[in-house]
PDB file of N, CA and C in Angstrom:
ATOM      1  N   UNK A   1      84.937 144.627  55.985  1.00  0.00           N
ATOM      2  CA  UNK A   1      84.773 146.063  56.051  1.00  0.00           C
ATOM      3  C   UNK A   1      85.156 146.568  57.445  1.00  0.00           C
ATOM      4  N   UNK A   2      84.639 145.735  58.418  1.00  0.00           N
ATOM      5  CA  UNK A   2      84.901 145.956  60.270  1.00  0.00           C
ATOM      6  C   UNK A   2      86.400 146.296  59.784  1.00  0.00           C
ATOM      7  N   UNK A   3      87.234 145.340  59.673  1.00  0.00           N
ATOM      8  CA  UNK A   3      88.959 144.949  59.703  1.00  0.00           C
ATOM      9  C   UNK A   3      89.186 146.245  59.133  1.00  0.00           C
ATOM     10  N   UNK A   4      88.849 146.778  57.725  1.00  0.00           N
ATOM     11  CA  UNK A   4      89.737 148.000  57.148  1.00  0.00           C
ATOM     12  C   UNK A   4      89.278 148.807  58.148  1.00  0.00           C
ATOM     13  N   UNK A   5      88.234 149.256  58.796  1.00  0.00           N
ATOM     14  CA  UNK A   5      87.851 150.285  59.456  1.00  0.00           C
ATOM     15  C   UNK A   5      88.725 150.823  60.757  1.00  0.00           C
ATOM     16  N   UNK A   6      88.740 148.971  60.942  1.00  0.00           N
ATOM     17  CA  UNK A   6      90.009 149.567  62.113  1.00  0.00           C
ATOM     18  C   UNK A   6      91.503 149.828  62.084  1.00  0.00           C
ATOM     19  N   UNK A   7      91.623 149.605  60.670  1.00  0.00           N
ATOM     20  CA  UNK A   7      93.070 149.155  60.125  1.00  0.00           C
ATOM     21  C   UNK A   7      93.610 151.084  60.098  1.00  0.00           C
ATOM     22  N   UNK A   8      92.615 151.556  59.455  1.00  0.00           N
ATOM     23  CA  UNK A   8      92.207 153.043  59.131  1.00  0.00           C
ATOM     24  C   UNK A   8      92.764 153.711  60.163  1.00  0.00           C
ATOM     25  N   UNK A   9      91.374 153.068  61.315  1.00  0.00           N
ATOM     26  CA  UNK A   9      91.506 154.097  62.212  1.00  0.00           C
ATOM     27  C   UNK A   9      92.907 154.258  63.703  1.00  0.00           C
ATOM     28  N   UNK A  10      93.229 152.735  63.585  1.00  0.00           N
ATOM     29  CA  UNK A  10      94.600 152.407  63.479  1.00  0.00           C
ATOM     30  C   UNK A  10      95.656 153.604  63.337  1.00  0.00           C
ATOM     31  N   UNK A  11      95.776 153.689  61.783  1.00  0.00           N
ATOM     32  CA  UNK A  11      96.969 154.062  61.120  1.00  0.00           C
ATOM     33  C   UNK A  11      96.759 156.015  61.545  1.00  0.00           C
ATOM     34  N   UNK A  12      95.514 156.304  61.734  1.00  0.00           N
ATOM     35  CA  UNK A  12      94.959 157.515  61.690  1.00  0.00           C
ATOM     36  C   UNK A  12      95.334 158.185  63.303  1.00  0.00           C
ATOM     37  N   UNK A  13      94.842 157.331  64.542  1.00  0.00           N
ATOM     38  CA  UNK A  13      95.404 157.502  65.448  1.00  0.00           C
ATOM     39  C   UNK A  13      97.305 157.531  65.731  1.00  0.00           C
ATOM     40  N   UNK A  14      97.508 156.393  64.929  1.00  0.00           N
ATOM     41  CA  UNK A  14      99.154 156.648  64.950  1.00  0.00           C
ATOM     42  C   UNK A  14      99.933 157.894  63.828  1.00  0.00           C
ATOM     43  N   UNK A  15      99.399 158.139  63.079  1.00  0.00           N
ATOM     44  CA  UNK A  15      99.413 159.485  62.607  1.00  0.00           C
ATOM     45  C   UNK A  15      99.456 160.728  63.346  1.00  0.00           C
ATOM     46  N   UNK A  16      98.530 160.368  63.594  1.00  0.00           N
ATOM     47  CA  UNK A  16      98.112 162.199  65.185  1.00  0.00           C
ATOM     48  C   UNK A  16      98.921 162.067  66.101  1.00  0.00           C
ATOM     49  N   UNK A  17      99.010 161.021  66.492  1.00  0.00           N
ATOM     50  CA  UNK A  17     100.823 160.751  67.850  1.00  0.00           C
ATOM     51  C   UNK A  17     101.605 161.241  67.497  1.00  0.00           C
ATOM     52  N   UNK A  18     102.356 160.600  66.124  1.00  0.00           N
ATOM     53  CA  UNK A  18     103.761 160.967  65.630  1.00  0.00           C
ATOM     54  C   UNK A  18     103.175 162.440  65.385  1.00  0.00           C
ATOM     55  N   UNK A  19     102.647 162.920  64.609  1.00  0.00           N
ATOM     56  CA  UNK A  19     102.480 164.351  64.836  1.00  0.00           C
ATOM     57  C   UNK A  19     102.366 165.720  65.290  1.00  0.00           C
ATOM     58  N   UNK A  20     102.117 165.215  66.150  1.00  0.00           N
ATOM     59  CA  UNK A  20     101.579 166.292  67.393  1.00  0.00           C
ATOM     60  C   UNK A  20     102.643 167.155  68.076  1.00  0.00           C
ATOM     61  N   UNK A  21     102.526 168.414  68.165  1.00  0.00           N
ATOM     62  CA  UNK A  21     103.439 169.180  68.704  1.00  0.00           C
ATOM     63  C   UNK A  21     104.366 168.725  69.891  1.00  0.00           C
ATOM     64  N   UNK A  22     105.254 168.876  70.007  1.00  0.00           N
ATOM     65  CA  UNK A  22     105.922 168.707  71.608  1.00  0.00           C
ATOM     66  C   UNK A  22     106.014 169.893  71.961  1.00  0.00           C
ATOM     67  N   UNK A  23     105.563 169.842  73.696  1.00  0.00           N
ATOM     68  CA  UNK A  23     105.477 171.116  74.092  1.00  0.00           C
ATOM     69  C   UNK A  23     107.351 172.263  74.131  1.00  0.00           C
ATOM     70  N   UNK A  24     107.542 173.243  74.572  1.00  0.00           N
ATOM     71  CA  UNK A  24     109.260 173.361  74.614  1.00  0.00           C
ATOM     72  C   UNK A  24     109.514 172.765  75.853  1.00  0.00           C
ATOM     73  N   UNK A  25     108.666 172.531  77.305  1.00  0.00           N
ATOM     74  CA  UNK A  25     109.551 172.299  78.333  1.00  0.00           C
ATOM     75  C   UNK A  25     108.849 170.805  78.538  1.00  0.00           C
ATOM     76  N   UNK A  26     109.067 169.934  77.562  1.00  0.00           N
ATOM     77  CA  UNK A  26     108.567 168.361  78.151  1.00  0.00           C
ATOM     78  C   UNK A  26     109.514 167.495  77.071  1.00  0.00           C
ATOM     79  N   UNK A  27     110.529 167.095  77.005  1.00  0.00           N
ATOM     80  CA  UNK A  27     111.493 166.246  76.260  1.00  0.00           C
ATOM     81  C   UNK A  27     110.683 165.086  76.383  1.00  0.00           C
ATOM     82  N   UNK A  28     110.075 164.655  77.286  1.00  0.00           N
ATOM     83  CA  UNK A  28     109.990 162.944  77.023  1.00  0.00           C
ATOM     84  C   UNK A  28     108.479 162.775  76.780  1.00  0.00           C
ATOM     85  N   UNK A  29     107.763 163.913  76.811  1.00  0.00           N
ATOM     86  CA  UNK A  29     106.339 163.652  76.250  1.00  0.00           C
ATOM     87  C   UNK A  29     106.039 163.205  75.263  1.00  0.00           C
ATOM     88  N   UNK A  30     106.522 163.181  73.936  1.00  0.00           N
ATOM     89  CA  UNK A  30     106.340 162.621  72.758  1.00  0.00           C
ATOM     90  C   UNK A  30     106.894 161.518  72.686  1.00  0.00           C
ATOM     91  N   UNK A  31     107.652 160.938  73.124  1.00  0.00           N
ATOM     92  CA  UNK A  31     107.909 159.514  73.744  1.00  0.00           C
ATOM     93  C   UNK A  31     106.802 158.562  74.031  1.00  0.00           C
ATOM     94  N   UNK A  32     106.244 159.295  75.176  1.00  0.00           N
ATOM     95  CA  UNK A  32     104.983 158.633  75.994  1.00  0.00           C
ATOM     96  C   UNK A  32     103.439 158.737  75.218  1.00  0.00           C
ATOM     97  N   UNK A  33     103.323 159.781  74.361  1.00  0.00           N
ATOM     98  CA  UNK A  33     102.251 159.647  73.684  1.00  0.00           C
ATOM     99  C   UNK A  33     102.450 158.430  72.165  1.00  0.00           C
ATOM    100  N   UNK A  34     103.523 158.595  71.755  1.00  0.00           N
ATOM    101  CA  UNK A  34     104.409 157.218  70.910  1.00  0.00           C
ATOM    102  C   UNK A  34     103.726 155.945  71.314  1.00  0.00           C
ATOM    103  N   UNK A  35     104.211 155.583  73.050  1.00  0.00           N
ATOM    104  CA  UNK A  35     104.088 154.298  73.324  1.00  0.00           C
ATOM    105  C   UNK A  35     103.041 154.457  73.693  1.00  0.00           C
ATOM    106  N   UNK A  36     101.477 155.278  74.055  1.00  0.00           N
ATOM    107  CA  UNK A  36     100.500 154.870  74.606  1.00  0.00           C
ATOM    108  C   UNK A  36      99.923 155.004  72.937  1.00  0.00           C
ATOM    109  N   UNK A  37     100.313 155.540  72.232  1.00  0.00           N
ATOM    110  CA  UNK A  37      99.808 155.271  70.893  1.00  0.00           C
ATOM    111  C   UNK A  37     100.101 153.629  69.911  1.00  0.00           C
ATOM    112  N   UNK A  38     101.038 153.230  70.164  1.00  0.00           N
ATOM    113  CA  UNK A  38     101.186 152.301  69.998  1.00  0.00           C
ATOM    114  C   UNK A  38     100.703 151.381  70.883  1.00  0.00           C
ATOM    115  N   UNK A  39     100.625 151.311  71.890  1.00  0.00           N
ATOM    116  CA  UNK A  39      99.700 150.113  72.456  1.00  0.00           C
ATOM    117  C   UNK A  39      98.202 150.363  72.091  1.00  0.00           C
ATOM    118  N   UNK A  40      98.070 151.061  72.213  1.00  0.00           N
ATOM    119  CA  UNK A  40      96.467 151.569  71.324  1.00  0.00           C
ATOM    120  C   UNK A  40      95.509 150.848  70.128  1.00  0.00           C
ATOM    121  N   UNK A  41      97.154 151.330  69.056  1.00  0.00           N
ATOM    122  CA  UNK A  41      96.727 150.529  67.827  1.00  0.00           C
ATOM    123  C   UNK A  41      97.309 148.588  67.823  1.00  0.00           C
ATOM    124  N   UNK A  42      98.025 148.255  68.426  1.00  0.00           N
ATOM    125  CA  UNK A  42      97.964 147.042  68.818  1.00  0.00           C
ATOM    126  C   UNK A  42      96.949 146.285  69.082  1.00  0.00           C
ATOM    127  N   UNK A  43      96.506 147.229  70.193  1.00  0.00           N
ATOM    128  CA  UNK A  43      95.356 146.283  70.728  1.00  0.00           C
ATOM    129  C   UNK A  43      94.837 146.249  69.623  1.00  0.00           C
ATOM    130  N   UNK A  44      93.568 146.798  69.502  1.00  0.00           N
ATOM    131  CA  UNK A  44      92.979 147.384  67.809  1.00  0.00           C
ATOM    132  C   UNK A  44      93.326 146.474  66.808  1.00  0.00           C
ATOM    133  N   UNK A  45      94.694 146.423  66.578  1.00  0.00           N
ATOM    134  CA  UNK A  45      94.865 145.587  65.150  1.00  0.00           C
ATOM    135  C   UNK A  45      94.847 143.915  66.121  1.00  0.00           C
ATOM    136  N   UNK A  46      95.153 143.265  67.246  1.00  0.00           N
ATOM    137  CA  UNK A  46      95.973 142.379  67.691  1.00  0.00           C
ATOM    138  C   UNK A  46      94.176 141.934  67.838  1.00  0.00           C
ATOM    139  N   UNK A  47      92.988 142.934  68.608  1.00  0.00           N
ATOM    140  CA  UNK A  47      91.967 142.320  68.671  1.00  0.00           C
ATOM    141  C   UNK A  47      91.048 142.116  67.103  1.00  0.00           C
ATOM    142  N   UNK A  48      91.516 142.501  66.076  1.00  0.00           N
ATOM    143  CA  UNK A  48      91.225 142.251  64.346  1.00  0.00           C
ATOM    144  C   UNK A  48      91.693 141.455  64.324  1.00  0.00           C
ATOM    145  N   UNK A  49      92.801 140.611  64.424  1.00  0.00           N
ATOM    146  CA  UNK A  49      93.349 139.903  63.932  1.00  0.00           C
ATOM    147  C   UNK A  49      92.532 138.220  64.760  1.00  0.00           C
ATOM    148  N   UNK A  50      92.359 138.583  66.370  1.00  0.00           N
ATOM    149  CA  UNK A  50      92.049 137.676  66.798  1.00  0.00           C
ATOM    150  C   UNK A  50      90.599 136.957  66.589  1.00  0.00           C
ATOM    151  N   UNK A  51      89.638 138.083  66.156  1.00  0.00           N
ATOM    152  CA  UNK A  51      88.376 137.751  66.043  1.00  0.00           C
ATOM    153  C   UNK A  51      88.359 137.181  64.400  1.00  0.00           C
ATOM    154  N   UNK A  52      89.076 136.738  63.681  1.00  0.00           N
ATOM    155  CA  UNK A  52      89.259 136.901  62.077  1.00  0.00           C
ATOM    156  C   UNK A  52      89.230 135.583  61.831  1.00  0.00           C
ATOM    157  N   UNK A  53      89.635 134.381  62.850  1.00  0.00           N
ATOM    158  CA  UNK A  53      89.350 133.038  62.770  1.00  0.00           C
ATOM    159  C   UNK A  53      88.844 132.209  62.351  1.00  0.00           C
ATOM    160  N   UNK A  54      88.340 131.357  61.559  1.00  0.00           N
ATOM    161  CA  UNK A  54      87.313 131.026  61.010  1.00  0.00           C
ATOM    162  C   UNK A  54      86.923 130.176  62.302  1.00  0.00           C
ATOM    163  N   UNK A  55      85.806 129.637  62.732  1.00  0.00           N
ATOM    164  CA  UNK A  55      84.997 128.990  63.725  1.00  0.00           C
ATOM    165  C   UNK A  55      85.211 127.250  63.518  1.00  0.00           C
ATOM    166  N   UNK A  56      85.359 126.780  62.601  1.00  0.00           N
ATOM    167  CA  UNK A  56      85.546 125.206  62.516  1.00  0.00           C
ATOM    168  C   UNK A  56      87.245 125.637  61.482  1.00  0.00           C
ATOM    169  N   UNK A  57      87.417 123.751  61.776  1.00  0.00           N
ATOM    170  CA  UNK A  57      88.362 123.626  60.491  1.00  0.00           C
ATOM    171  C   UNK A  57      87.939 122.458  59.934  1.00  0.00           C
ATOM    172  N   UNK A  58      88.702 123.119  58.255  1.00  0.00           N
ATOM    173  CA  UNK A  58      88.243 122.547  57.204  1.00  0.00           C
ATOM    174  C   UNK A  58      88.974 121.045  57.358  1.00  0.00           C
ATOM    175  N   UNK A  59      87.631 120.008  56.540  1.00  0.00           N
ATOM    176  CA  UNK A  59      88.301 118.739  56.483  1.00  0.00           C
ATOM    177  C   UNK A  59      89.244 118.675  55.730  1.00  0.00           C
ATOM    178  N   UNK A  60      90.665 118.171  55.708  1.00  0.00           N
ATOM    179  CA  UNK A  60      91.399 117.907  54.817  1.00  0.00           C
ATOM    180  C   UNK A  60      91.058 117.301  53.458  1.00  0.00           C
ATOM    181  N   UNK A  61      91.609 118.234  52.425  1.00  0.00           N
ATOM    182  CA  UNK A  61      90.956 118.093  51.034  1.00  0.00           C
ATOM    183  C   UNK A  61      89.840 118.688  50.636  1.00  0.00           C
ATOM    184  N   UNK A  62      89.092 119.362  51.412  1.00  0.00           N
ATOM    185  CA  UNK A  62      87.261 119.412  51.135  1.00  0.00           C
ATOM    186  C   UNK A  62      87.888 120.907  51.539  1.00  0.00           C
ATOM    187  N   UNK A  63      87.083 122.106  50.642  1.00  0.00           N
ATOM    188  CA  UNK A  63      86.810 123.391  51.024  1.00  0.00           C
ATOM    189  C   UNK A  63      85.257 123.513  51.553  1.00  0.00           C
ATOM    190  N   UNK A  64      85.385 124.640  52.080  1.00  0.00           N
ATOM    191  CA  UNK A  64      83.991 125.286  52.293  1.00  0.00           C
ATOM    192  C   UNK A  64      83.188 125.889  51.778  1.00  0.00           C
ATOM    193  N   UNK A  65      82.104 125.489  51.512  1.00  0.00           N
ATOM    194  CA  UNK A  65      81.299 125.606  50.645  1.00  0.00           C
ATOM    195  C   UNK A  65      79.761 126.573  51.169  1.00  0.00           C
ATOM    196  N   UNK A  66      80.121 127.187  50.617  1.00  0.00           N
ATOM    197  CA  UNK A  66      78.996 128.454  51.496  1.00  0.00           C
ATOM    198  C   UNK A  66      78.092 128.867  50.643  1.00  0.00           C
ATOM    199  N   UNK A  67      77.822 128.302  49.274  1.00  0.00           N
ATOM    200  CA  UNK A  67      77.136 128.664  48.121  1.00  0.00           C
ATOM    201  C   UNK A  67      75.537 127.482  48.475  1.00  0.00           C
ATOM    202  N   UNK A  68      75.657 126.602  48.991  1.00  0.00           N
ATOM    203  CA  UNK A  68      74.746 125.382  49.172  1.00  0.00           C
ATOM    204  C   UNK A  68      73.792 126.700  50.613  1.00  0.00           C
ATOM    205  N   UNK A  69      72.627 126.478  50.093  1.00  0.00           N
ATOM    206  CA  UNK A  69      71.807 127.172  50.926  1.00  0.00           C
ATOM    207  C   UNK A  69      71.033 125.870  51.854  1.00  0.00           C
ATOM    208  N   UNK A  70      70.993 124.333  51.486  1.00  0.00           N
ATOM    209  CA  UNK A  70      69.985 123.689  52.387  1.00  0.00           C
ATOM    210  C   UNK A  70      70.738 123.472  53.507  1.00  0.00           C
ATOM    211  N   UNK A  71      69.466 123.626  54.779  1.00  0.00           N
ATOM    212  CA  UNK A  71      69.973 123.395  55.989  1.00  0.00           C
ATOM    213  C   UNK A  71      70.395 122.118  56.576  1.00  0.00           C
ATOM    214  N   UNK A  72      71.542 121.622  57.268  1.00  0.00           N
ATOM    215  CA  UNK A  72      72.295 120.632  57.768  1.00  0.00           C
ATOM    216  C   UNK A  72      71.024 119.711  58.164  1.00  0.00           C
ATOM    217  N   UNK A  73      71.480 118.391  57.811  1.00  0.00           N
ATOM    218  CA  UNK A  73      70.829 116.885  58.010  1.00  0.00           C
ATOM    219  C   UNK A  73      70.541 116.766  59.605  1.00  0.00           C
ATOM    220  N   UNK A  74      71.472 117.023  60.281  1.00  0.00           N
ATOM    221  CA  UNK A  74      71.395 116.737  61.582  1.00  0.00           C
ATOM    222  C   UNK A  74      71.211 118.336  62.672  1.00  0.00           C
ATOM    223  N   UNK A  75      71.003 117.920  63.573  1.00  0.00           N
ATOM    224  CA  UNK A  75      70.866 119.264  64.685  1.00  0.00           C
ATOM    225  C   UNK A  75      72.350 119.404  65.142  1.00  0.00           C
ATOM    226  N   UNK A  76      73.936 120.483  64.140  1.00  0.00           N
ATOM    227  CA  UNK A  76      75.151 120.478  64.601  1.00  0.00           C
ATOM    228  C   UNK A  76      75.065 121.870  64.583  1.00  0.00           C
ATOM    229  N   UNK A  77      75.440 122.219  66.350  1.00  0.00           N
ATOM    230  CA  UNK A  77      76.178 123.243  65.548  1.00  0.00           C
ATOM    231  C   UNK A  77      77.747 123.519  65.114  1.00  0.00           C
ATOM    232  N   UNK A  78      77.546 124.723  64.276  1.00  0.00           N
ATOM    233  CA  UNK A  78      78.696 124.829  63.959  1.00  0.00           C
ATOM    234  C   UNK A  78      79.281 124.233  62.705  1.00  0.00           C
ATOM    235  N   UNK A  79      78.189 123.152  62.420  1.00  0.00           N
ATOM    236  CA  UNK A  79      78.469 122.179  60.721  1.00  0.00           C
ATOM    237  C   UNK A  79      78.627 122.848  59.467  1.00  0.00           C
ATOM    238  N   UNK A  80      79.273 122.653  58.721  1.00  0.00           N
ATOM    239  CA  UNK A  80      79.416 123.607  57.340  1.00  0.00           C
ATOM    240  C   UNK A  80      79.377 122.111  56.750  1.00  0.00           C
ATOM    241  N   UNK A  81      78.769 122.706  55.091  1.00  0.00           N
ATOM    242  CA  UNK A  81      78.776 122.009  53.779  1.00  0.00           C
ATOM    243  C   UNK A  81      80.265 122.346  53.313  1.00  0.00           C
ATOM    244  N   UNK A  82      80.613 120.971  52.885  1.00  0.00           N
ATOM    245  CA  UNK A  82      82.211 120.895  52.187  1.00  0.00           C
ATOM    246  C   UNK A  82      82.230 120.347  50.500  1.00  0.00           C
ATOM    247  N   UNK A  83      83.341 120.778  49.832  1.00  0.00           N
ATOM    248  CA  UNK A  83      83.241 120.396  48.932  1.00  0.00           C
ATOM    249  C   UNK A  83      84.259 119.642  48.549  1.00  0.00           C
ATOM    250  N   UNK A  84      85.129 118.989  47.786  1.00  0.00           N
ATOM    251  CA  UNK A  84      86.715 118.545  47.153  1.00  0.00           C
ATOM    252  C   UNK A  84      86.773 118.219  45.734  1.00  0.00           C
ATOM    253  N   UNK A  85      87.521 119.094  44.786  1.00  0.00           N
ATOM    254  CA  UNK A  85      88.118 119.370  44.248  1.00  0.00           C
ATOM    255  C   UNK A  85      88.063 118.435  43.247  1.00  0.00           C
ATOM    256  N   UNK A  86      87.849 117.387  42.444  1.00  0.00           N
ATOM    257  CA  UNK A  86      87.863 116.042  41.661  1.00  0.00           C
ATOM    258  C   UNK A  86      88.556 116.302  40.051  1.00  0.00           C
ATOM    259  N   UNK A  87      88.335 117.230  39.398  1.00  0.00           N
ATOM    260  CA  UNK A  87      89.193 117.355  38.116  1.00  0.00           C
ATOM    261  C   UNK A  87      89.799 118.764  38.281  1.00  0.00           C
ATOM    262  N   UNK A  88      90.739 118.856  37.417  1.00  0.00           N
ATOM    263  CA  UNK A  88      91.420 119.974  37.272  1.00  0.00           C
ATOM    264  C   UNK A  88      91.829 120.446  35.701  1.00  0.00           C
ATOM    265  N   UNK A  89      91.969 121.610  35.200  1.00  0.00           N
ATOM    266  CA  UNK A  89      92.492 121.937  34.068  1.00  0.00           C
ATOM    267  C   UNK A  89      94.015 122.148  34.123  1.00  0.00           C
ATOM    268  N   UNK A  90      94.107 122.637  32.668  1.00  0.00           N
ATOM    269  CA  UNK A  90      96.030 122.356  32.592  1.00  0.00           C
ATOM    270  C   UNK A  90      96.322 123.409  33.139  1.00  0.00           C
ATOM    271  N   UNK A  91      96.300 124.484  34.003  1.00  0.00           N
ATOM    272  CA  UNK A  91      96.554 125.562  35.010  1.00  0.00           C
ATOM    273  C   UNK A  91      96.665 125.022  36.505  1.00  0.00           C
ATOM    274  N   UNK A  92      95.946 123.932  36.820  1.00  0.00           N
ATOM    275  CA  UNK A  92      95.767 123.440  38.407  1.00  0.00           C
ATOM    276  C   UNK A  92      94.274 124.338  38.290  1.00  0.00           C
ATOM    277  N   UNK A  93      93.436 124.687  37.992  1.00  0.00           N
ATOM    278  CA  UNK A  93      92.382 125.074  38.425  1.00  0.00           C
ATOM    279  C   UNK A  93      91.363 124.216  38.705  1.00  0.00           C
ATOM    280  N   UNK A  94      90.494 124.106  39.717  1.00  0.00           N
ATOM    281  CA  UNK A  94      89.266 123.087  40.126  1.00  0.00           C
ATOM    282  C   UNK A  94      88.211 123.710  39.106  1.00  0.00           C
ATOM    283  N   UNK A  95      88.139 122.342  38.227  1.00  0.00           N
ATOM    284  CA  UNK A  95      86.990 122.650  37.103  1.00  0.00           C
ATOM    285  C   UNK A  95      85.685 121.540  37.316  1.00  0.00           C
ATOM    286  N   UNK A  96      85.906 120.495  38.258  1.00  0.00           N
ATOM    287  CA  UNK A  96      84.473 119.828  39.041  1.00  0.00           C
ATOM    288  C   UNK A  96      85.140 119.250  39.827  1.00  0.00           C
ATOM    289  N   UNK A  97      83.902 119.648  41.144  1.00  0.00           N
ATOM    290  CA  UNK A  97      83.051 119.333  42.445  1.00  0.00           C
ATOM    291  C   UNK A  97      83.205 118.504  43.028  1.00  0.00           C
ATOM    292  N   UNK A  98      83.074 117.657  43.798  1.00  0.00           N
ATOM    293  CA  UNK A  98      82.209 116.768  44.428  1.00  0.00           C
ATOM    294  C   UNK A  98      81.088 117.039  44.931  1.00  0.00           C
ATOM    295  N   UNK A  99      80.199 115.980  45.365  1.00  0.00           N
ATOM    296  CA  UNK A  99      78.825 116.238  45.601  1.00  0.00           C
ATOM    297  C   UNK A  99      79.218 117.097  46.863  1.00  0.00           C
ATOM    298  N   UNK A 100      78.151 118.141  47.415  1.00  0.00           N
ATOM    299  CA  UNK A 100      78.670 118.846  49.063  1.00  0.00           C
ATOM    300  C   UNK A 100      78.150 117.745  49.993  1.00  0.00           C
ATOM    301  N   UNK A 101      79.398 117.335  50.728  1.00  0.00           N
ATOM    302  CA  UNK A 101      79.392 116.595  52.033  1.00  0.00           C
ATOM    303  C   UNK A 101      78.728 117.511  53.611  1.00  0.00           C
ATOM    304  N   UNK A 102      77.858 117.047  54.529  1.00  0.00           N
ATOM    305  CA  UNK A 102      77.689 117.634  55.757  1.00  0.00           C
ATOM    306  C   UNK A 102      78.761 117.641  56.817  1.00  0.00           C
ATOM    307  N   UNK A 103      80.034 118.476  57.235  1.00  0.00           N
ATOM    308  CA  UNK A 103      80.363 118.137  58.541  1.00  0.00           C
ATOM    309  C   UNK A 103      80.198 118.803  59.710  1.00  0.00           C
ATOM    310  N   UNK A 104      80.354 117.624  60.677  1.00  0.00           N
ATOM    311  CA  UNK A 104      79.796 118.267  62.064  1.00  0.00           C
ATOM    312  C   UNK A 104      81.062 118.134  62.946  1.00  0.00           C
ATOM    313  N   UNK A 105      81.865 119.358  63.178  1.00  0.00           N
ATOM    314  CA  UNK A 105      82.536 119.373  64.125  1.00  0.00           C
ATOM    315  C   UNK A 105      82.976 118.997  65.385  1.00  0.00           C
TER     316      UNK A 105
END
């Protein structure tokens, strides 16, 4: 919800730039409100994009499993419950589990 908000307010600020009157005696003002508008929404989208990371990575083969509510075996932080994939239907769809594994980063 954060991400669209800024995506919004983004597109909303670069809206009102390109828009905005130019005065009659300033040719290069709408230029300069352009590029301080665009670095604006950069940042904005460039700092969305950077905080969007997920915090660990996944073990190869095993997804993340965020549905398992018991708390980690050991004192990790940062550990997520994993799962992998074991049968499939005639689509490729994961139709059973494996048991959820603990990893600690």
């Amino acid at each position: 919800m954060k991400k669209t908000l800024l995506v919004f307010a983004a597109a909303s600020l670069a809206t009102a730039t390109l828009t905005a009157p130019v005065q009659a005696g300033c040719y290069g003002c709408g230029v300069g409100a352009g590029i301080v508008g665009g670095l604006a929404a950069g940042a904005i989208i460039g700092s969305a994009i950077a905080n969007s990371q997920p915090r660990y990575a996944v073990a190869p083969g095993y997804v993340a499993y965020d549905g398992y509510a018991a708390p980690g075996p050991v004192a990790c932080p940062g550990g997520y419950w994993g799962r992998r994939p074991v049968a499939f239907d005639a689509y490729g769809n994961p139709v059973r589990w494996s048991r959820p594994r603990y990893f600690c980063p």
